[in-house]
Structure formats: structure tokens, C-alpha cells
N, C-alpha and C. Protein backbone atom coordinates (compact mmCIF):
# COMPACT_ATOMS: atom_id res chain seq x y z
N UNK A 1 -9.93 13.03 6.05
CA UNK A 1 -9.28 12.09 5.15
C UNK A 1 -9.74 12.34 3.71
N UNK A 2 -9.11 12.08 2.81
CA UNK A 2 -9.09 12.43 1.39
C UNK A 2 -9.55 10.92 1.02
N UNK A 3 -10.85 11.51 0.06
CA UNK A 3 -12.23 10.21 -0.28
C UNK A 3 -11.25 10.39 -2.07
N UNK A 4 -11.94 8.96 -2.85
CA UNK A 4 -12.03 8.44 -4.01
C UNK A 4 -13.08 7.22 -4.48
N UNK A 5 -13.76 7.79 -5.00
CA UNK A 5 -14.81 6.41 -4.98
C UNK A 5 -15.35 5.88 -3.84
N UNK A 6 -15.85 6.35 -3.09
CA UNK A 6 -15.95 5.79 -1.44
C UNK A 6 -15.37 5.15 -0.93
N UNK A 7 -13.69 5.32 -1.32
CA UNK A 7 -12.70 5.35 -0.42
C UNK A 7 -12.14 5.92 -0.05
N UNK A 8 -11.45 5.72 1.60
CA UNK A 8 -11.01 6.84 2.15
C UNK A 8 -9.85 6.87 2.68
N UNK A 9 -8.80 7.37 2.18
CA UNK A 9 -7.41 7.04 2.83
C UNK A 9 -6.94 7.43 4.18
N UNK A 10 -6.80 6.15 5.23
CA UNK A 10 -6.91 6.30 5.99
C UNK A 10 -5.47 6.60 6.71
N UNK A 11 -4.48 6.43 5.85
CA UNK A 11 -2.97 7.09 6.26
C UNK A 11 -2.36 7.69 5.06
N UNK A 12 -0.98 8.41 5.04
CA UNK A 12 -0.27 8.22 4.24
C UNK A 12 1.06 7.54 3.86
N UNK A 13 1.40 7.21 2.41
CA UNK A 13 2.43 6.35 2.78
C UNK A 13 3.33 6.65 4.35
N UNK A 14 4.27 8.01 3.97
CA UNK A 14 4.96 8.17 5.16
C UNK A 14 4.85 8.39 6.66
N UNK A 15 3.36 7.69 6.84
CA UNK A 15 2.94 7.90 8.09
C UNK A 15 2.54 6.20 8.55
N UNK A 16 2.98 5.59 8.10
CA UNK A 16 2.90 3.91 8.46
C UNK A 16 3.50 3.63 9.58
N UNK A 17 3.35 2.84 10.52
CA UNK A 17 4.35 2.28 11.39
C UNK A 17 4.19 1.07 11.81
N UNK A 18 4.63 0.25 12.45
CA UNK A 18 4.42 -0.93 12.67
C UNK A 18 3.20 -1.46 13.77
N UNK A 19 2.96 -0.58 14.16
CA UNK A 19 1.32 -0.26 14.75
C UNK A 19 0.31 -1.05 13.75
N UNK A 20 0.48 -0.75 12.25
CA UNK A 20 -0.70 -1.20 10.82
C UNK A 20 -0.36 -2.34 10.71
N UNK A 21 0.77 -3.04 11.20
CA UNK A 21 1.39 -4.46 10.67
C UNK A 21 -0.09 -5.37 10.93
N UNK A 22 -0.81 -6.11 9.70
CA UNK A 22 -1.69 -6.49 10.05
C UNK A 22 -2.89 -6.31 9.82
N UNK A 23 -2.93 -5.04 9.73
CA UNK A 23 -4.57 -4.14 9.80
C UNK A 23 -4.56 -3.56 8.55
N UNK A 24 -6.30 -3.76 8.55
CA UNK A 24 -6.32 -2.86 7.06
C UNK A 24 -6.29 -1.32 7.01
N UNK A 25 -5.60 -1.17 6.13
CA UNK A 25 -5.39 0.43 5.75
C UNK A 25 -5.68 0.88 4.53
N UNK A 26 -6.01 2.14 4.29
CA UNK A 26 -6.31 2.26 2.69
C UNK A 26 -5.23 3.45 2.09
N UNK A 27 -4.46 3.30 1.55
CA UNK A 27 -3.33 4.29 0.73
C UNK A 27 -3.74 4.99 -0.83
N UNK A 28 -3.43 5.93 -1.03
CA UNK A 28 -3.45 6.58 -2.31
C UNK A 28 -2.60 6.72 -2.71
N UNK A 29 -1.78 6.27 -3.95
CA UNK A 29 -0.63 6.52 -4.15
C UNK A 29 0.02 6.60 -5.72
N UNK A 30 1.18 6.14 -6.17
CA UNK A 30 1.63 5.71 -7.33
C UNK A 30 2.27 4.13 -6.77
N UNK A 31 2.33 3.46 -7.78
CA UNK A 31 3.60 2.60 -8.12
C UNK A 31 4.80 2.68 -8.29
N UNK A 32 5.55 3.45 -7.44
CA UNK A 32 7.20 3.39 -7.90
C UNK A 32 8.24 2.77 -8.38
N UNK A 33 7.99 1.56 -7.83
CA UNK A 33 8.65 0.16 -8.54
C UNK A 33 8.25 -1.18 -8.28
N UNK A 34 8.20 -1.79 -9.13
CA UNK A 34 7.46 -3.16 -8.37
C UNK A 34 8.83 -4.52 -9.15
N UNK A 35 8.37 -5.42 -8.11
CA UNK A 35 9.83 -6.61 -8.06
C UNK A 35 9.00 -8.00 -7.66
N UNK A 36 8.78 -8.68 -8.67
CA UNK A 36 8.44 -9.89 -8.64
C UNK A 36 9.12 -10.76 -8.49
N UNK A 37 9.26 -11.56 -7.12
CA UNK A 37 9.99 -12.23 -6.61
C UNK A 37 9.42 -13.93 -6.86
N UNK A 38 8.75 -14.33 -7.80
CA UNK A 38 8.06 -15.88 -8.38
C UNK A 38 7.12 -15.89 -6.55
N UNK A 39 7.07 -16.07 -5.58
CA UNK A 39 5.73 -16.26 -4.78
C UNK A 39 5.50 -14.91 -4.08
N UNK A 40 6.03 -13.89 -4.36
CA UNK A 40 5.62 -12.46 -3.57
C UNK A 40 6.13 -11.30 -4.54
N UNK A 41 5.14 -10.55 -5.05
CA UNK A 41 5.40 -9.01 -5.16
C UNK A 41 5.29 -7.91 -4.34
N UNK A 42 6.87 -7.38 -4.77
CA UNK A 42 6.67 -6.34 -3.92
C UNK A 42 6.61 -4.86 -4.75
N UNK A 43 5.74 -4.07 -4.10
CA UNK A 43 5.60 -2.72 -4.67
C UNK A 43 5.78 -1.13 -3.72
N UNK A 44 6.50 -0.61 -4.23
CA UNK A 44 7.15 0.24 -3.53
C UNK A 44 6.07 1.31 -3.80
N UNK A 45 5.04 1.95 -2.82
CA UNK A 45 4.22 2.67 -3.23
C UNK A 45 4.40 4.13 -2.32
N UNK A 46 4.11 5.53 -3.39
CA UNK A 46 4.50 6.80 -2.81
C UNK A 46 3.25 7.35 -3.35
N UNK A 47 3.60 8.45 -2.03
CA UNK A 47 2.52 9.89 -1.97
C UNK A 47 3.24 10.70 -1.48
N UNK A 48 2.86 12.28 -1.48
CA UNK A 48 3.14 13.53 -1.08
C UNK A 48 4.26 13.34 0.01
N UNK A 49 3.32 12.20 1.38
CA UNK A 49 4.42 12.09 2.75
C UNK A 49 5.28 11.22 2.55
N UNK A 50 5.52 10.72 1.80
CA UNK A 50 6.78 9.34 1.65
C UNK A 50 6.65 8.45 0.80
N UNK A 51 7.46 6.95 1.49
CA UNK A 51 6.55 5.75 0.57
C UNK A 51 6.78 4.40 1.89
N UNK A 52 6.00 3.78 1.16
CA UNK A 52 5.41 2.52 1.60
C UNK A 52 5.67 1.17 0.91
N UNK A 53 6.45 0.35 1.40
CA UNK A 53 6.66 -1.39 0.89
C UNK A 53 5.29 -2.00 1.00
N UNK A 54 4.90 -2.48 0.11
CA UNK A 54 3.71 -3.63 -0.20
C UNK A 54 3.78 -4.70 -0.92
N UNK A 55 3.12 -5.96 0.43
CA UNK A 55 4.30 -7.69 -0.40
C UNK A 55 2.69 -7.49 -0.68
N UNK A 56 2.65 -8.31 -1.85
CA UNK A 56 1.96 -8.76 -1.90
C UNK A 56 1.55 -10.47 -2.84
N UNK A 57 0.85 -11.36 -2.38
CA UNK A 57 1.08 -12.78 -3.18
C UNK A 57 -0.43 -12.78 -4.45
N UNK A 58 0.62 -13.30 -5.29
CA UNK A 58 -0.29 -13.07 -6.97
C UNK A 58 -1.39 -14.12 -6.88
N UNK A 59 -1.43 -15.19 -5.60
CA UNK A 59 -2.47 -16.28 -5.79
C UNK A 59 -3.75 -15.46 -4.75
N UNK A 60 -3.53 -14.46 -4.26
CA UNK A 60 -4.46 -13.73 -3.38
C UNK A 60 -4.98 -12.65 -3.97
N UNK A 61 -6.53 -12.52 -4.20
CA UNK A 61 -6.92 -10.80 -5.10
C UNK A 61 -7.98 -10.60 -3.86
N UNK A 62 -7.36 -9.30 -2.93
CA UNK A 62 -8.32 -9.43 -2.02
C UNK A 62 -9.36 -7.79 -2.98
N UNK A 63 -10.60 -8.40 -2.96
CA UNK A 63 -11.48 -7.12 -3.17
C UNK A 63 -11.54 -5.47 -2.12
């Protein structure tokens, strides 16, 4: 797995499946587009293998 700061990406976007629904994963990626929906953002995130949807809520900063 490909490290950054002692992190380690543990998939790539285009290798997600609904198996991760849930679980933590760690991605490397860009921001492709992001869409603020007033209680959920979503960010469309890519790498080399694909891309990846990420909701995420602005009242939650998980470390």
C-alpha cells in the first residue's frame, strides 16, 4: 500500500464496493467536485483507478 504521513491507503477509489459501506478506509486522491447540499456534502473523489462518492456532514470533523 502506498504510505503519506503515516498513512496508508488502504484501497483505491475504483476499487470500493459495498463490502466498505461502514468501515474505515483510507483514500488518496483529488477533489473532483464537491456539492453542498445545506446538511450533507458530497465530494466526488478520484485516483489513477477511478472515483469515489463521499457524503459527508459539516457538523462532524472526524480526526
Amino acid at each position: 500500500m502506498e504510505t503519506m504521513q503515516g498513512l496508508h491507503r488502504t484501497h483505491g477509489c475504483g476499487t470500493i464496493s459495498e463490502q466498505e459501506v461502514g468501515k474505515e478506509v483510507v483514500l488518496c486522491g483529488w477533489v473532483e467536485r464537491r456539492r453542498d447540499h445545506g446538511g450533507l456534502i458530497f465530494l466526488d473523489l478520484r485516483d489513477r483507478s477511478g472515483v469515489v462518492q463521499v457524503v459527508a456532514s459539516p457538523d462532524h470533523n472526524v480526526e
